[in-house]
N, C-alpha and C. Protein backbone atom coordinates (compact mmCIF):
# COMPACT_ATOMS: atom_id res chain seq x y z
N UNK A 1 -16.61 44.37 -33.44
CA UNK A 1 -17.50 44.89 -32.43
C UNK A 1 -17.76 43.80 -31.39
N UNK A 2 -17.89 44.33 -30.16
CA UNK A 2 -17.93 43.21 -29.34
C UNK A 2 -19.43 42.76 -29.06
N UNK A 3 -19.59 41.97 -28.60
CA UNK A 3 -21.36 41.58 -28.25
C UNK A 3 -21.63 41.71 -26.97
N UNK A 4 -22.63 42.46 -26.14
CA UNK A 4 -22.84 42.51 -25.15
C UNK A 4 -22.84 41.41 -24.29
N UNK A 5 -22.77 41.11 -23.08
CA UNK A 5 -22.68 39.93 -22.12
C UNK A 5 -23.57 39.25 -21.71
N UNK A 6 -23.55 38.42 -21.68
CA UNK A 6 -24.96 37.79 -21.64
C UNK A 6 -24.79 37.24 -19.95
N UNK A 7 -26.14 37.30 -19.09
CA UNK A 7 -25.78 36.84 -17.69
C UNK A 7 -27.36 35.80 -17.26
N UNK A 8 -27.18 34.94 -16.17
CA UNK A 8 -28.07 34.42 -16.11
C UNK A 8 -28.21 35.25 -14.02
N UNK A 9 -28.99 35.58 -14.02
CA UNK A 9 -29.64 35.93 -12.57
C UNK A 9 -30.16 35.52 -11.70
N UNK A 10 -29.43 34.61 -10.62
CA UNK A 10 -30.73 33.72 -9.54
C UNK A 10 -31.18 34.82 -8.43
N UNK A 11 -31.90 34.58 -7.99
CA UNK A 11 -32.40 35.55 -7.04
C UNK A 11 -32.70 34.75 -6.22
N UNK A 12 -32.80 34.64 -4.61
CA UNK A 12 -33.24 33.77 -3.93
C UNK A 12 -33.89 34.95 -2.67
N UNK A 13 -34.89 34.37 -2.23
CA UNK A 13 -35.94 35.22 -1.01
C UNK A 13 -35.70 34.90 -0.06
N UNK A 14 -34.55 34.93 0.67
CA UNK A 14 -34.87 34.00 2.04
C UNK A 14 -35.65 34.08 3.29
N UNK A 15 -35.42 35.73 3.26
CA UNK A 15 -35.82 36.41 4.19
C UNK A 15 -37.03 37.88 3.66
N UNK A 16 -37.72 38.19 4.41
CA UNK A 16 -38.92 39.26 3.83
C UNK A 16 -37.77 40.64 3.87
N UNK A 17 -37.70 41.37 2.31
CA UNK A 17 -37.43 42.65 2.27
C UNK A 17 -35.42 42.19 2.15
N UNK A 18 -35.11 40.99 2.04
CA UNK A 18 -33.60 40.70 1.65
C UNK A 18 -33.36 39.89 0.33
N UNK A 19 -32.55 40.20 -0.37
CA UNK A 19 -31.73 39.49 -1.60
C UNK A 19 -30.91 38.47 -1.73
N UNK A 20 -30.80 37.67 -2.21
CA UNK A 20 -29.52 37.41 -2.63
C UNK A 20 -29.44 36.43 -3.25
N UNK A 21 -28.33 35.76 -4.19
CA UNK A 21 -28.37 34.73 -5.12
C UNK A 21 -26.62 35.09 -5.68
N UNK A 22 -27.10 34.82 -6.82
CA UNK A 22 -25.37 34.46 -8.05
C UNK A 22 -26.12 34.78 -9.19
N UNK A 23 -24.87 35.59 -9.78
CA UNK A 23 -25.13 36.08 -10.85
C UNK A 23 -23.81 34.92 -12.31
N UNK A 24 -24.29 34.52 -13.06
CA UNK A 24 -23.43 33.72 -13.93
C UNK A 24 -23.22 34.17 -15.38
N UNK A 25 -21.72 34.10 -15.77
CA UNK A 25 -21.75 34.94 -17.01
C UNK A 25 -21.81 33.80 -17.91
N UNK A 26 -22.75 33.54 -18.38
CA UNK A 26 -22.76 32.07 -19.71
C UNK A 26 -22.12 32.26 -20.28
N UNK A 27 -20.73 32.81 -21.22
CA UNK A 27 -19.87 32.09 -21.95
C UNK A 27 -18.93 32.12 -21.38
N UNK A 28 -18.52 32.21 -19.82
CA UNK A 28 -17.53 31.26 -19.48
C UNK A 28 -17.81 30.25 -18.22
N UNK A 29 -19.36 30.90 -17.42
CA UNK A 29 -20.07 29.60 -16.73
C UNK A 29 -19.48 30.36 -14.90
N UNK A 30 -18.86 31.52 -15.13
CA UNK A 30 -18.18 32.21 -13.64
C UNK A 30 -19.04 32.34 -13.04
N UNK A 31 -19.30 32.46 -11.91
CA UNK A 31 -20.59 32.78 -10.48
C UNK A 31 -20.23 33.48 -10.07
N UNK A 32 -20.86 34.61 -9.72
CA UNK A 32 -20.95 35.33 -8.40
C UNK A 32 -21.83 35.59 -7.48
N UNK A 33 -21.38 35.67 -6.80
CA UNK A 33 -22.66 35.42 -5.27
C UNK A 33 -22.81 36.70 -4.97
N UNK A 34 -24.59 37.24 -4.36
CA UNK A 34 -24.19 38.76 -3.96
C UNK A 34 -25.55 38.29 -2.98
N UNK A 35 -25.52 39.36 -2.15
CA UNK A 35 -25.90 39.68 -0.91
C UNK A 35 -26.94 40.47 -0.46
N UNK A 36 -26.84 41.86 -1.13
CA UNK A 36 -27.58 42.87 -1.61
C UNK A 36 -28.07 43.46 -3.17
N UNK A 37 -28.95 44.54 -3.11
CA UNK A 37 -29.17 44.77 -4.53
C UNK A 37 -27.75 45.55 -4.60
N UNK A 38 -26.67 46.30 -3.81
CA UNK A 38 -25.60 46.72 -4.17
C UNK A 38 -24.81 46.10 -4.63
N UNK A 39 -24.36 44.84 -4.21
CA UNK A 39 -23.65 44.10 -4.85
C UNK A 39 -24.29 43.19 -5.75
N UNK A 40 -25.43 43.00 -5.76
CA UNK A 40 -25.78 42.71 -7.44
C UNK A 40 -25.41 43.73 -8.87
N UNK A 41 -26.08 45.21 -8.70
CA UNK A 41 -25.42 45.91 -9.44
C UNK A 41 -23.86 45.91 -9.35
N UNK A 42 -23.29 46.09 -8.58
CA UNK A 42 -21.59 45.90 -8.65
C UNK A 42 -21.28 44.81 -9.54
N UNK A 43 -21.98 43.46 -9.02
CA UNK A 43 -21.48 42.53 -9.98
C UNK A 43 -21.45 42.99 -11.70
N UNK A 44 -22.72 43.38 -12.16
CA UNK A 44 -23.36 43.42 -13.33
C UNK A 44 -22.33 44.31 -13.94
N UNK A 45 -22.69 45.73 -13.56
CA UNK A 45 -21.35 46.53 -13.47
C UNK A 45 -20.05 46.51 -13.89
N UNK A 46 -19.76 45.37 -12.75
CA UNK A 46 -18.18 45.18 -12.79
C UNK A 46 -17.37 46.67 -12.25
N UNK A 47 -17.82 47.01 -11.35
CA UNK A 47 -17.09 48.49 -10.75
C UNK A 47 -17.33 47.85 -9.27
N UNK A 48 -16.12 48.63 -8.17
CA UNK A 48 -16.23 48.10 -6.77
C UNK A 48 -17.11 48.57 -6.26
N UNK A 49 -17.68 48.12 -5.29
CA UNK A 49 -18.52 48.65 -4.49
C UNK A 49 -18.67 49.88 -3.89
N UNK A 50 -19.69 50.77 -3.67
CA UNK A 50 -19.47 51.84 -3.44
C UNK A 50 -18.34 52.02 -1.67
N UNK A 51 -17.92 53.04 -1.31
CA UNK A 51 -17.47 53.15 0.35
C UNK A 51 -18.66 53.58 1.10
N UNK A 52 -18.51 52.70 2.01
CA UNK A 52 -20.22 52.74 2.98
C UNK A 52 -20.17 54.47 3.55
N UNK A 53 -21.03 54.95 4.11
CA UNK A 53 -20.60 56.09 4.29
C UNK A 53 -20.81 56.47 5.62
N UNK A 54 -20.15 57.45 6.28
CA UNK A 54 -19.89 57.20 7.96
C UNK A 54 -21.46 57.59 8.81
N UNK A 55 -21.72 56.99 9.44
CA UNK A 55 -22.74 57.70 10.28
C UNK A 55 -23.18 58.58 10.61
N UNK A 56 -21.90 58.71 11.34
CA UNK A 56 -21.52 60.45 11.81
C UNK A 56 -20.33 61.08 10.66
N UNK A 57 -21.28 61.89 9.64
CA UNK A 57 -20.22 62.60 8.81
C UNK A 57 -18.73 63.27 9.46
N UNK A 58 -18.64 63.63 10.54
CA UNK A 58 -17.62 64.19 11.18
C UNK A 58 -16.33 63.23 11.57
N UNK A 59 -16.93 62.18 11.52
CA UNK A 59 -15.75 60.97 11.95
C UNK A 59 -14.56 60.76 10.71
N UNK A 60 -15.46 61.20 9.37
CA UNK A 60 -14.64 61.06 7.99
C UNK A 60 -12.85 61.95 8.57
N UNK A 61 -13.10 62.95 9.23
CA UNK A 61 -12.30 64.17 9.19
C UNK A 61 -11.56 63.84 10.88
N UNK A 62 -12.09 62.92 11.45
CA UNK A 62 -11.25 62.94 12.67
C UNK A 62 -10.19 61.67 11.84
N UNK A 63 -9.91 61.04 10.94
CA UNK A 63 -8.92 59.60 11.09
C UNK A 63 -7.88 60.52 10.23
């Protein structure tokens, strides 16, 4: 059975109402840096990021 992952979480405030920091997996010491709470969950996850989604829904269908 495998053991769940263990992660360490920095969070840093830089700015009022923004995120961001590195997320580190302690048993092998990897970083990742994220930006948003989206790409924090992505990291955690491990799934890609969602596709941003168009402004104007209609533009999806003009490319």
């Amino acid at each position: 059975m495998d053991l769940p992952e263990s992660y360490v979480v920095r969070v840093y405030r830089r700015e009022p109402n923004a995120v961001e920091g590195v997320v580190v997996t302690v048993e092998t010491g990897e970083a990742a840096p994220f930006h948003t709470s989206i790409e924090l969950w992505s990291v955690l996850c491990r799934y890609p990021l969602p596709r941003p989604l168009p402004i104007n829904p209609m533009e999806e269908n003009e490319t």
